[in-house]
N, C-alpha and C. Protein backbone atom coordinates (compact mmCIF):
# COMPACT_ATOMS: atom_id res chain seq x y z
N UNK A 1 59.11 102.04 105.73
CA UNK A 1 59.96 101.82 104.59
C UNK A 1 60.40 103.14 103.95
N UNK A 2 59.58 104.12 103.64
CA UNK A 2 59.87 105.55 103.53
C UNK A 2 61.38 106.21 103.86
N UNK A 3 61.03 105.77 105.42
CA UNK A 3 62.14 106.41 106.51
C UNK A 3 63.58 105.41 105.50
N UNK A 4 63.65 104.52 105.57
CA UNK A 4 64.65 103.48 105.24
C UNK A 4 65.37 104.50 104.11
N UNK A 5 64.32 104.34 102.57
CA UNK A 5 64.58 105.32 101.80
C UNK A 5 65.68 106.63 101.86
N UNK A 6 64.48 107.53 102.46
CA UNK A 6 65.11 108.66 103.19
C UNK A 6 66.25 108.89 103.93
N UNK A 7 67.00 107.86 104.52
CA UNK A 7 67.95 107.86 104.85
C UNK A 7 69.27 107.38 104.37
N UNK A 8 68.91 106.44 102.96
CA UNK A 8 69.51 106.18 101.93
C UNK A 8 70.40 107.07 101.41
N UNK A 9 69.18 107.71 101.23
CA UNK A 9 69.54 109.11 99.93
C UNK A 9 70.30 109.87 100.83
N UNK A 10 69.88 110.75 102.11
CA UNK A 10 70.64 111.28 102.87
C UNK A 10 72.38 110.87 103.21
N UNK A 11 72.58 109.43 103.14
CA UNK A 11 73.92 108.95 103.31
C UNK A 11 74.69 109.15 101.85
N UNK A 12 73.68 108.99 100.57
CA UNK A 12 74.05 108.88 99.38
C UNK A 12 74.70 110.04 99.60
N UNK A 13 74.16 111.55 99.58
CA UNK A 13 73.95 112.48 99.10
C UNK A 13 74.99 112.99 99.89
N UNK A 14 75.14 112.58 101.21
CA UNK A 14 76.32 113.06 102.28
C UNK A 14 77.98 112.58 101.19
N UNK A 15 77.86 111.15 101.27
CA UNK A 15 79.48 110.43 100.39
C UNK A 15 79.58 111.54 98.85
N UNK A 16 78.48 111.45 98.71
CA UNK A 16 78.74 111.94 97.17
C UNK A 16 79.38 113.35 97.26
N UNK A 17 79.44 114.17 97.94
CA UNK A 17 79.26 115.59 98.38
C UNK A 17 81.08 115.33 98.82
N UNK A 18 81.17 114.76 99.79
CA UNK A 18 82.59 114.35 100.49
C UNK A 18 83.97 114.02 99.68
N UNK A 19 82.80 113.18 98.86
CA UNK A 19 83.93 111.98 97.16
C UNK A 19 84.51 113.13 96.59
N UNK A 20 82.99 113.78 96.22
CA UNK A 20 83.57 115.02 94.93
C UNK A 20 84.28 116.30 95.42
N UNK A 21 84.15 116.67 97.04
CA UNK A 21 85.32 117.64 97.52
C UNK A 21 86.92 117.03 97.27
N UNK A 22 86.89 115.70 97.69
CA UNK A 22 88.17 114.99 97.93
C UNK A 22 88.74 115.16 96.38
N UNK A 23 87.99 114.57 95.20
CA UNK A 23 88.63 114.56 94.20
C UNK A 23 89.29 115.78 93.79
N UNK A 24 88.42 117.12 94.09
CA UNK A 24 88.19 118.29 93.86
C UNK A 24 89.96 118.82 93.93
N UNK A 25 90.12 118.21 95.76
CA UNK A 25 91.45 118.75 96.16
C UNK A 25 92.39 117.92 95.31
N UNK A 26 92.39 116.74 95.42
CA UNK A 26 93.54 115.81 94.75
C UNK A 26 93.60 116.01 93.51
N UNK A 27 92.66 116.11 92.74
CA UNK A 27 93.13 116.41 90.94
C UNK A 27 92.51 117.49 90.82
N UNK A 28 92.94 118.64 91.35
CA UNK A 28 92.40 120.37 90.14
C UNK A 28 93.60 120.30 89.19
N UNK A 29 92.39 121.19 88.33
CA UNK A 29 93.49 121.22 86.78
C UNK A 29 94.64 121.22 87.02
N UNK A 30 95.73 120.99 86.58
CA UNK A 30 97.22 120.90 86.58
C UNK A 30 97.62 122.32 85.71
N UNK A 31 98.85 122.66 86.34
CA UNK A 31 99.01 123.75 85.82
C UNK A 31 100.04 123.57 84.40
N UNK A 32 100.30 122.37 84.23
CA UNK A 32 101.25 121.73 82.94
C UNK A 32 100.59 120.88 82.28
N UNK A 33 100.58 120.68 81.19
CA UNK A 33 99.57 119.97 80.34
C UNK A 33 100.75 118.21 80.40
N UNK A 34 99.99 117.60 80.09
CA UNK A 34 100.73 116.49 80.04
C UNK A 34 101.54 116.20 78.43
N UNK A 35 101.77 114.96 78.34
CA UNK A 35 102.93 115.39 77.68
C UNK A 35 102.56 115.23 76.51
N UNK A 36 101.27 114.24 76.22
CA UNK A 36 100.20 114.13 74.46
C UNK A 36 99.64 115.63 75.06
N UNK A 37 99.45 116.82 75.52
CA UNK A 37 99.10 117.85 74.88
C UNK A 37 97.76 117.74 75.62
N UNK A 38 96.98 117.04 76.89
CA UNK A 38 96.02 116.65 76.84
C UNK A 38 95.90 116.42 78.71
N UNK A 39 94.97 116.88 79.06
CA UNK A 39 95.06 117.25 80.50
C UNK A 39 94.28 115.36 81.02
N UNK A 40 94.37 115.13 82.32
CA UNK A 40 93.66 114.02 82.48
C UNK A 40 92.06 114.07 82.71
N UNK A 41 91.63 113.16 82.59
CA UNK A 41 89.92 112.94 82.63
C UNK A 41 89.51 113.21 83.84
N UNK A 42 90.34 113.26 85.07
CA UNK A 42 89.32 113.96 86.22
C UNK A 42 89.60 115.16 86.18
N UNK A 43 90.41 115.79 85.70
CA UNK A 43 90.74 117.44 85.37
C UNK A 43 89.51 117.92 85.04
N UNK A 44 89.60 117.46 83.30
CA UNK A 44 88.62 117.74 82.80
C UNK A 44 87.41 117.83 82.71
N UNK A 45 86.91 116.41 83.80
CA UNK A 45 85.33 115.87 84.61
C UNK A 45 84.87 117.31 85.36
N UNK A 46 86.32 117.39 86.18
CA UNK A 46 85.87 118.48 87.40
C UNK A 46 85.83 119.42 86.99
N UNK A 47 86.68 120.31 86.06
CA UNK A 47 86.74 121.60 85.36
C UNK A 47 85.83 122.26 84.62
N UNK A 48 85.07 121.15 83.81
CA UNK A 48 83.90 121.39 82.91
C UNK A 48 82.65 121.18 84.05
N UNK A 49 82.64 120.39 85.17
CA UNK A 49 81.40 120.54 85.59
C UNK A 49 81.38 121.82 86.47
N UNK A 50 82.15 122.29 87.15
CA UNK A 50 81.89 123.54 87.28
C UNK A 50 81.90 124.91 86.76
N UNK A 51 81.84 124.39 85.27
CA UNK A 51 81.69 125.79 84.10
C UNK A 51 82.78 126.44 84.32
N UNK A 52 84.23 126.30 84.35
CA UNK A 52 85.51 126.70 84.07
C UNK A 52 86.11 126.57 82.72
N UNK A 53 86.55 127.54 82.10
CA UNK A 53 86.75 127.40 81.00
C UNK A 53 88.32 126.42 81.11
N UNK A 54 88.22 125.99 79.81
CA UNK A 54 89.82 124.84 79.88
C UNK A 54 90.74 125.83 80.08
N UNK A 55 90.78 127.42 79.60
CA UNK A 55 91.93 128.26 79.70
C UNK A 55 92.53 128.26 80.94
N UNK A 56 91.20 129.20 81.64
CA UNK A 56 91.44 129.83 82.97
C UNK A 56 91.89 128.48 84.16
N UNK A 57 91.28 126.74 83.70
CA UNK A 57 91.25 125.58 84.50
C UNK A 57 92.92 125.81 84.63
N UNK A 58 93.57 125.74 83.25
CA UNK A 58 94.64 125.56 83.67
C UNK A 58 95.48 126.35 84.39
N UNK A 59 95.43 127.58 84.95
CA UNK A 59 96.06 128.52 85.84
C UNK A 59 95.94 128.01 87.45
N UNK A 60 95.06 127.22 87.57
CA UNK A 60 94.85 127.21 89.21
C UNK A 60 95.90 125.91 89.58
N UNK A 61 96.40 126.41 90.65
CA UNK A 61 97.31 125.16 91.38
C UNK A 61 96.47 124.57 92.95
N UNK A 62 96.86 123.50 92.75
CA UNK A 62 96.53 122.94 94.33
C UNK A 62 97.63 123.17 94.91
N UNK A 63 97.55 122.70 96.15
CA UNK A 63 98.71 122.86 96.92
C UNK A 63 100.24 121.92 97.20
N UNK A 64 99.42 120.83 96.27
CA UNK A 64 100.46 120.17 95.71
C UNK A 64 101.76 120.01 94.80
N UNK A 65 100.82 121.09 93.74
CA UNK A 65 101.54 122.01 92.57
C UNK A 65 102.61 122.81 92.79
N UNK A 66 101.63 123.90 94.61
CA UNK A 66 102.75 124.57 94.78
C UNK A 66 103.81 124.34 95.40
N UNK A 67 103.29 123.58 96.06
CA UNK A 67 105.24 122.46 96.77
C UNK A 67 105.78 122.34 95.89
N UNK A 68 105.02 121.77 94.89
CA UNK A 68 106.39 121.11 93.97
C UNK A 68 107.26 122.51 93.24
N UNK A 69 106.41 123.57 92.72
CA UNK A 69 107.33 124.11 92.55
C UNK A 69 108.06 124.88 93.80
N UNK A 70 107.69 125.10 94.90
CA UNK A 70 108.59 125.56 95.73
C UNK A 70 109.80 124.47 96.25
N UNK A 71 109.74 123.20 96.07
CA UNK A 71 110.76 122.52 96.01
C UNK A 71 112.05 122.59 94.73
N UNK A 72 111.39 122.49 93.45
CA UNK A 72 111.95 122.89 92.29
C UNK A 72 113.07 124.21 92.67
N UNK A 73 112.11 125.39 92.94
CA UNK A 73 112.94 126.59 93.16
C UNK A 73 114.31 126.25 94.02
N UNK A 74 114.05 125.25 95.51
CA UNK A 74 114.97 125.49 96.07
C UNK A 74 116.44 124.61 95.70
N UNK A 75 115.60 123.54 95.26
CA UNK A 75 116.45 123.13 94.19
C UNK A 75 117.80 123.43 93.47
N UNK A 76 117.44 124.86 92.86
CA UNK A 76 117.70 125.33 92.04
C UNK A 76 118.62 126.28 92.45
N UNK A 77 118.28 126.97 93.76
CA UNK A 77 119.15 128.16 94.78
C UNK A 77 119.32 128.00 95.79
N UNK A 78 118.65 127.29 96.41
CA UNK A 78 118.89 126.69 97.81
C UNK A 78 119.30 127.92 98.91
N UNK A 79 118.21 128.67 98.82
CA UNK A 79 118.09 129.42 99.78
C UNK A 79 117.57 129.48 101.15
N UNK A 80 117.92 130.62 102.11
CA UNK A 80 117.22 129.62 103.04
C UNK A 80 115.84 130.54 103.49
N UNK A 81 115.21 131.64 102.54
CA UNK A 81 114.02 132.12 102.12
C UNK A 81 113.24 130.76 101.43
N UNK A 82 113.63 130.25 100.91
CA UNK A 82 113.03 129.07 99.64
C UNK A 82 112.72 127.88 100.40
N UNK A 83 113.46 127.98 101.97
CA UNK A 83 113.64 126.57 103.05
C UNK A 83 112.14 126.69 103.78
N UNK A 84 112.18 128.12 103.85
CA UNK A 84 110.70 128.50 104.65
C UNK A 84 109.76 128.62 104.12
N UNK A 85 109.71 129.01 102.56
CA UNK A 85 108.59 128.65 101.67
C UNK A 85 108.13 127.51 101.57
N UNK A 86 108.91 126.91 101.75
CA UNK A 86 108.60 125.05 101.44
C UNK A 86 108.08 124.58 102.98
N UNK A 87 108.61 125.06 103.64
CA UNK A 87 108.00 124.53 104.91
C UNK A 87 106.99 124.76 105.02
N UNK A 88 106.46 126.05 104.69
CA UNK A 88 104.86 127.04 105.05
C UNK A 88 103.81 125.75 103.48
N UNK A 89 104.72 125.55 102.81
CA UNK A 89 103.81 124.87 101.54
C UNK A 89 103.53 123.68 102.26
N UNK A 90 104.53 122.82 103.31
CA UNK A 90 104.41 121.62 103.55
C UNK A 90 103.45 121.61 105.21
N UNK A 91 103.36 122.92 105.37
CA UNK A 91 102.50 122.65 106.75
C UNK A 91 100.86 122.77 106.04
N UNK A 92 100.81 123.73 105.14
CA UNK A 92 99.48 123.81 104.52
C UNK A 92 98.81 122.19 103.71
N UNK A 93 100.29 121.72 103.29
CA UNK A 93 99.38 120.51 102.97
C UNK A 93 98.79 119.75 103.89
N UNK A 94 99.57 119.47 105.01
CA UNK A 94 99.54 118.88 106.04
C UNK A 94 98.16 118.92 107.15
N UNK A 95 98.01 120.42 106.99
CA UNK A 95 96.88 121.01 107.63
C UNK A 95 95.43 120.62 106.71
N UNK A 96 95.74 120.62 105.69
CA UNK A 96 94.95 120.00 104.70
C UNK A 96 94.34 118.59 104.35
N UNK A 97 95.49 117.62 104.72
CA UNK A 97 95.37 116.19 104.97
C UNK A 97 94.53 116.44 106.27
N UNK A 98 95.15 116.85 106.97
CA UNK A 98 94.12 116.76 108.21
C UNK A 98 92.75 116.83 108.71
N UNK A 99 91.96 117.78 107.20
CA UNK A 99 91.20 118.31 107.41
C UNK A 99 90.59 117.42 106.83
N UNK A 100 91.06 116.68 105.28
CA UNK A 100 90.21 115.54 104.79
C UNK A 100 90.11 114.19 105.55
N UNK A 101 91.38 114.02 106.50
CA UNK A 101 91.22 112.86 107.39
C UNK A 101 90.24 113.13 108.32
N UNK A 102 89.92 114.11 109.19
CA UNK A 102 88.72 114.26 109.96
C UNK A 102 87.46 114.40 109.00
N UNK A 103 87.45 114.47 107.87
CA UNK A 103 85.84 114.65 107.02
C UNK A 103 85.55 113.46 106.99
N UNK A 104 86.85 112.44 106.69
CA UNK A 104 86.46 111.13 106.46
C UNK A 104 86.29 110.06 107.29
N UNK A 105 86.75 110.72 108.46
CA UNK A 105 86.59 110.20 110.09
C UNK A 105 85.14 110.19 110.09
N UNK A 106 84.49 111.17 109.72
CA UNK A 106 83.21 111.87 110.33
C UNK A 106 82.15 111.12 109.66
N UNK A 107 82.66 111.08 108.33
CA UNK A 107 81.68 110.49 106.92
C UNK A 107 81.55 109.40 107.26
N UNK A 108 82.47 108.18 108.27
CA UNK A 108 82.33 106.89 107.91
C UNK A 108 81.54 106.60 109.54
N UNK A 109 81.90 107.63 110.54
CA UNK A 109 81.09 107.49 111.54
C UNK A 109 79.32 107.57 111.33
N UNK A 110 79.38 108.59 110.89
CA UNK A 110 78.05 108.93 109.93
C UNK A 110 77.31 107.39 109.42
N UNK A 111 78.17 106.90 108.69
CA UNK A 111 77.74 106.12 107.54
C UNK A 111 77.36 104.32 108.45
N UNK A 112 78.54 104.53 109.27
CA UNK A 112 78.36 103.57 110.31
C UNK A 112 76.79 103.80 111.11
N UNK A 113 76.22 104.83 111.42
CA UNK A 113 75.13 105.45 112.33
C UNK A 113 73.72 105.08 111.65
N UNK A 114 74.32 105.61 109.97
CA UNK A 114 73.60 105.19 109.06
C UNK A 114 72.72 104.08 109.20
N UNK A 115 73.64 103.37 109.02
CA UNK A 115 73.61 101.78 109.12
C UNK A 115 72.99 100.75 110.10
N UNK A 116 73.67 101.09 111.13
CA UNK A 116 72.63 100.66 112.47
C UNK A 116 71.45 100.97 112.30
N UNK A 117 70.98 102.02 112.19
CA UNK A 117 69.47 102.85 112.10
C UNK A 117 68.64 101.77 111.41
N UNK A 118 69.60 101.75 109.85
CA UNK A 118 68.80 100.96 108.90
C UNK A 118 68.44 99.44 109.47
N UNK A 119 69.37 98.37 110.17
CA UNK A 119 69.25 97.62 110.92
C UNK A 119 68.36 97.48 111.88
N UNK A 120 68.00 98.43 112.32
CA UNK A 120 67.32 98.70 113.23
C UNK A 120 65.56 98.85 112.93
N UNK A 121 65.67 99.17 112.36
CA UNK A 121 64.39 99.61 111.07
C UNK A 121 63.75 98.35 110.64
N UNK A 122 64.58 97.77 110.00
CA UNK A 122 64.45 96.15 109.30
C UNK A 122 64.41 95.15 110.06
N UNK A 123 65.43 95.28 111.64
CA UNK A 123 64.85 94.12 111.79
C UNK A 123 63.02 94.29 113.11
N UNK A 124 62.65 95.85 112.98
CA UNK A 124 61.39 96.19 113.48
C UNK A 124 59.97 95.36 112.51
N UNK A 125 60.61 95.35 111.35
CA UNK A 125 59.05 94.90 110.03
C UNK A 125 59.12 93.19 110.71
C-alpha cells in the first residue's frame, strides 16, 4: 500500500510541475495593464509566487506578446524586414507549442503507466 502511495504523489508532483510550467508560458505578466488598471489573477498568482516584484512582472513578454507586437508594427509599415520578424516570432511560437505538445504527450503517457501499475497493485491485495 506504501508503494500505491508513493506513486501517487510521484504522478501528483510530476502534473503539478507540468500545469504550473504550462500556465507559466500562457499567462506571464502582460506587458499592458488591463483596462480597470489591474493585471489578471494568474499574472498575479504566478508573479508573486516567484518573488517578482509587480514592477519589474510587468516588463517581461511571452512570446505571444511579442508577435503581437511584431504584427502591430507591420501593420503599421509593412515592411518586408517586419515580414521576417514576424515569421522568426511565429516559428518560435510554434517551436514552442511543440515543445508543450510533446511534455504533454509524455505527461499523459506517464500518467497512463501510472495507472496500470496502480491497477496492478490493487488488483495483487
Amino acid at each position: 500500500m506504501l508503494s500505491v502511495i508513493q506513486v501517487f504523489r510521484e504522478v501528483n508532483a510530476s502534473s503539478t510541475v507540468i500545469f504550473r510550467l504550462l500556465l507559466v508560458f500562457l499567462a506571464s505578466p502582460l506587458t499592458k495593464k488591463r483596462p480597470n488598471g489591474r493585471r489578471s489573477m494568474v499574472s498575479r498568482i504566478l508573479s508573486n509566487s516567484k518573488g517578482v516584484p509587480e514592477e519589474q512582472a510587468d516588463t517581461n513578454e511571452n512570446e505571444f506578446q511579442c508577435l503581437d507586437a511584431a504584427l502591430l508594427t507591420y501593420i503599421v509599415c509593412e515592411k518586408q524586414e517586419v515580414i521576417k520578424i514576424v515569421q522568426k516570432k511565429l516559428e518560435t511560437i510554434d517551436a514552442s507549442l511543440e515543445g508543450i505538445n510533446s511534455q504533454l504527450e509524455l505527461m499523459s503517457r506517464r500518467q497512463i503507466a501510472a495507472r496500470a501499475s496502480l491497477l496492478n497493485m490493487i488488483s495483487r491485495y
